[in-house]
C-alpha atoms as a PDB file:
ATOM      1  CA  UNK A   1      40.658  15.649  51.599  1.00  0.00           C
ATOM      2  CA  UNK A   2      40.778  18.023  54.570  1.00  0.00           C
ATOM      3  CA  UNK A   3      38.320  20.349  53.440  1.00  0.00           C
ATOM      4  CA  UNK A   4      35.855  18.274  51.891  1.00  0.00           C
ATOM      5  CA  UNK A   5      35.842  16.699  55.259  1.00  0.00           C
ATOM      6  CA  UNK A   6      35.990  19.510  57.222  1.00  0.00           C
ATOM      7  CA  UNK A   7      32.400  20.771  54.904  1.00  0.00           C
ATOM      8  CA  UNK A   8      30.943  17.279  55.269  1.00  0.00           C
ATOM      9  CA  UNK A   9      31.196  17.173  59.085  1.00  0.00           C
ATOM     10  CA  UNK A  10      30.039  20.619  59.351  1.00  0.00           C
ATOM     11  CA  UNK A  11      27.135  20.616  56.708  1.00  0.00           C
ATOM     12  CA  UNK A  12      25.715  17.311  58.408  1.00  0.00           C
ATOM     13  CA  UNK A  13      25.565  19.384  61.516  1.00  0.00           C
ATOM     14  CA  UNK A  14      23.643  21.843  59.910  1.00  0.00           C
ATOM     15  CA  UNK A  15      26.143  24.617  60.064  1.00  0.00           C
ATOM     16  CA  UNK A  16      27.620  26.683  57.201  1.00  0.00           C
ATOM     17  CA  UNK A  17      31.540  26.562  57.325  1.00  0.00           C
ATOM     18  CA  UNK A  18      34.886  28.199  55.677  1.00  0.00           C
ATOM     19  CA  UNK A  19      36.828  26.275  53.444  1.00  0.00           C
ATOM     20  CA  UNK A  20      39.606  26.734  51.292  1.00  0.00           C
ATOM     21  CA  UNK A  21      39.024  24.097  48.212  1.00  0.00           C
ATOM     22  CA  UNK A  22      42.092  23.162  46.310  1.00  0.00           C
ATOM     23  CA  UNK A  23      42.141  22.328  42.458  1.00  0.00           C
ATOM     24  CA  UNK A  24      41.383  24.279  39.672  1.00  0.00           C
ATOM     25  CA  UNK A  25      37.463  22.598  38.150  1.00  0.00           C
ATOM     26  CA  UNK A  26      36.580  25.931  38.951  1.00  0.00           C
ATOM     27  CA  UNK A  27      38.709  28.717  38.154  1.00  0.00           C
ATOM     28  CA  UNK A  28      37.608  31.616  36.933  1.00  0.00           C
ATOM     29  CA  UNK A  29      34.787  31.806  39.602  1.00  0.00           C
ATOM     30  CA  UNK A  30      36.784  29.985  42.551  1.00  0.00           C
ATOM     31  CA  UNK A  31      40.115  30.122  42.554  1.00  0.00           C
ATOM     32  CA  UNK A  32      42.495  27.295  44.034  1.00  0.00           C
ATOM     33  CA  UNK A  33      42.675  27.837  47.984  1.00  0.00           C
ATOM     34  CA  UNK A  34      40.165  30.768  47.951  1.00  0.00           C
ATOM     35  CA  UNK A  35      38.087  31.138  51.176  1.00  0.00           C
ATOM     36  CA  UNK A  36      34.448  29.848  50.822  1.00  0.00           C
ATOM     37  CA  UNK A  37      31.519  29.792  52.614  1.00  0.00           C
ATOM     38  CA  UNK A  38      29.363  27.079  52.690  1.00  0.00           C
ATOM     39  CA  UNK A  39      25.799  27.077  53.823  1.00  0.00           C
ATOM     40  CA  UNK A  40      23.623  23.655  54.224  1.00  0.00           C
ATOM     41  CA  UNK A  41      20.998  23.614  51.439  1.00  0.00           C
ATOM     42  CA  UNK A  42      17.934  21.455  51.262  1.00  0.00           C
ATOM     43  CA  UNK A  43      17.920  19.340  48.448  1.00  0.00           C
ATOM     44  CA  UNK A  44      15.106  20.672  46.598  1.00  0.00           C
ATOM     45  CA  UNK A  45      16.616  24.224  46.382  1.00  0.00           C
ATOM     46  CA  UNK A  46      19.947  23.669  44.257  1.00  0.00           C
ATOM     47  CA  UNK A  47      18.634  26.145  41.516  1.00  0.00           C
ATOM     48  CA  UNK A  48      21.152  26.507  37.519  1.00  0.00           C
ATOM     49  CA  UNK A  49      23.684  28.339  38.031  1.00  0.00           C
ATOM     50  CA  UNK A  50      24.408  27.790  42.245  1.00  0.00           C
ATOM     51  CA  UNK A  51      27.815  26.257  43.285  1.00  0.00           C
ATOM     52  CA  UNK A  52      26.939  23.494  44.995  1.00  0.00           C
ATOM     53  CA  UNK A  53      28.982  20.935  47.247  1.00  0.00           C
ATOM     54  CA  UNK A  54      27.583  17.166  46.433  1.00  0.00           C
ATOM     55  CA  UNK A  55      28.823  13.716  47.338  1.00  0.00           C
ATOM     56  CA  UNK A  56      30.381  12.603  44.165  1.00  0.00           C
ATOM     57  CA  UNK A  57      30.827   8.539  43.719  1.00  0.00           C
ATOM     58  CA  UNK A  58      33.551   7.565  46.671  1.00  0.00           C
ATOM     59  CA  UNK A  59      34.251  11.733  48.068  1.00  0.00           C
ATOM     60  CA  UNK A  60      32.948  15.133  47.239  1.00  0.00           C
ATOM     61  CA  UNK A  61      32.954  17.940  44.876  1.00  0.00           C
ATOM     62  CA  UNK A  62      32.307  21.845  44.815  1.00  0.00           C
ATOM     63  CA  UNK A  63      30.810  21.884  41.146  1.00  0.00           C
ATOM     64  CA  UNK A  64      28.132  24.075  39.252  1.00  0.00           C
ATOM     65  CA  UNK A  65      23.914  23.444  39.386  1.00  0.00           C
ATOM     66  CA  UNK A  66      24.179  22.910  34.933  1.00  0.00           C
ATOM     67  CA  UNK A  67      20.458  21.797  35.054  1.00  0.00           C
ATOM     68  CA  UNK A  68      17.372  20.454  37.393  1.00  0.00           C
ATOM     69  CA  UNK A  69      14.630  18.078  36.615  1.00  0.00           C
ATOM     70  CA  UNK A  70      12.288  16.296  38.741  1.00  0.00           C
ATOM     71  CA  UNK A  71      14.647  15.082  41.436  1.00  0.00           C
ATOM     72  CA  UNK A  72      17.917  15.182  40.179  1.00  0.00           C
ATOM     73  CA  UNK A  73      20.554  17.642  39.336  1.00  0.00           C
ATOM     74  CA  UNK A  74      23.713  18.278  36.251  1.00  0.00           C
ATOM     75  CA  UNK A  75      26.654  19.122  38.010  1.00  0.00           C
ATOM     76  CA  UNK A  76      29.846  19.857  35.994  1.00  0.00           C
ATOM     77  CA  UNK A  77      32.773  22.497  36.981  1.00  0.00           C
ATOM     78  CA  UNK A  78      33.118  26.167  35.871  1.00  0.00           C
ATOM     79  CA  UNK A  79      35.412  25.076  32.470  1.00  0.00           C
ATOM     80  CA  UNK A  80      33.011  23.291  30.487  1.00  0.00           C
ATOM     81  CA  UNK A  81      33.094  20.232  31.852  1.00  0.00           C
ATOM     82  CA  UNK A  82      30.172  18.234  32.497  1.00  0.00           C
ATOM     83  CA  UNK A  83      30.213  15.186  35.498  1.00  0.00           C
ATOM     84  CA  UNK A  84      26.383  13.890  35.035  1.00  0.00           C
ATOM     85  CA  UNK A  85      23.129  13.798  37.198  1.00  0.00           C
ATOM     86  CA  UNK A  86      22.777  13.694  40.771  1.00  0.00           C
ATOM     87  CA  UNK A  87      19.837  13.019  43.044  1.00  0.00           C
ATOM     88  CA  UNK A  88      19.062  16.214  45.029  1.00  0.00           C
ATOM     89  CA  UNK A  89      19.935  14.512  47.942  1.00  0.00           C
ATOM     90  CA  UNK A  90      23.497  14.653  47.249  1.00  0.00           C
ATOM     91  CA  UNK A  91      23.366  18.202  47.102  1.00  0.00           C
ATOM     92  CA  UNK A  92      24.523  18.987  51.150  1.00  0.00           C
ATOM     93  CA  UNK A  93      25.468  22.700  50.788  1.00  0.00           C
ATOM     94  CA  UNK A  94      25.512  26.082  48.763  1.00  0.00           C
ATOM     95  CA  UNK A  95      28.328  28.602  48.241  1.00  0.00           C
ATOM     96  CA  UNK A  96      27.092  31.754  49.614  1.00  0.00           C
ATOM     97  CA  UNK A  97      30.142  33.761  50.064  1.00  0.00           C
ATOM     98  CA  UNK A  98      33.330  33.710  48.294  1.00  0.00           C
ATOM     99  CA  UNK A  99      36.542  36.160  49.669  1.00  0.00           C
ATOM    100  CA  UNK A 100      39.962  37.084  48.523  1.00  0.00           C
END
């Protein structure tokens, strides 16, 4: 996982990084291999509607804010599917750019 690790290391460092994310949860907003910029977050500002990159069970995931309640967030990807709640503090960054 190359550029989930390559986010993770930078994000924990408190810098925003470039990535390229592979697979296609997202298409249609984030294409496979498109350059993205990733900008740390705290975790009380993942708002509906933010791509977000979270820690996800055993790795991580670049998936859609779906809803927010007191301490937790929905995440699911950008094709209708829907992964479950997270606490905020597995939110570690924000797409903020995304190129061709």
């Amino acid at each position: 996982m190359g550029w989930a690790t390559d986010a993770r290391d930078a994000l924990r460092e408190g810098r925003s990084v470039k990535v390229r994310p592979l697979g296609g949860s997202m298409r249609g907003r984030i294409e496979s291999g498109q350059l993205v910029t990733i900008s740390p977050v705290k975790a009380g500002d993942a708002r509906v509607g933010d791509v977000v990159f979270v820690r996800w069970h055993e790795g991580f995931l670049l998936h859609l804010v779906k809803d927010v309640r007191d301490g937790e967030v929905l995440i699911g990807n950008n094709v209708g599917k829907i992964n479950g709640w997270i606490a905020k503090t597995a939110v570690m960054g924000k797409v903020v750019a995304v190129e061709d």
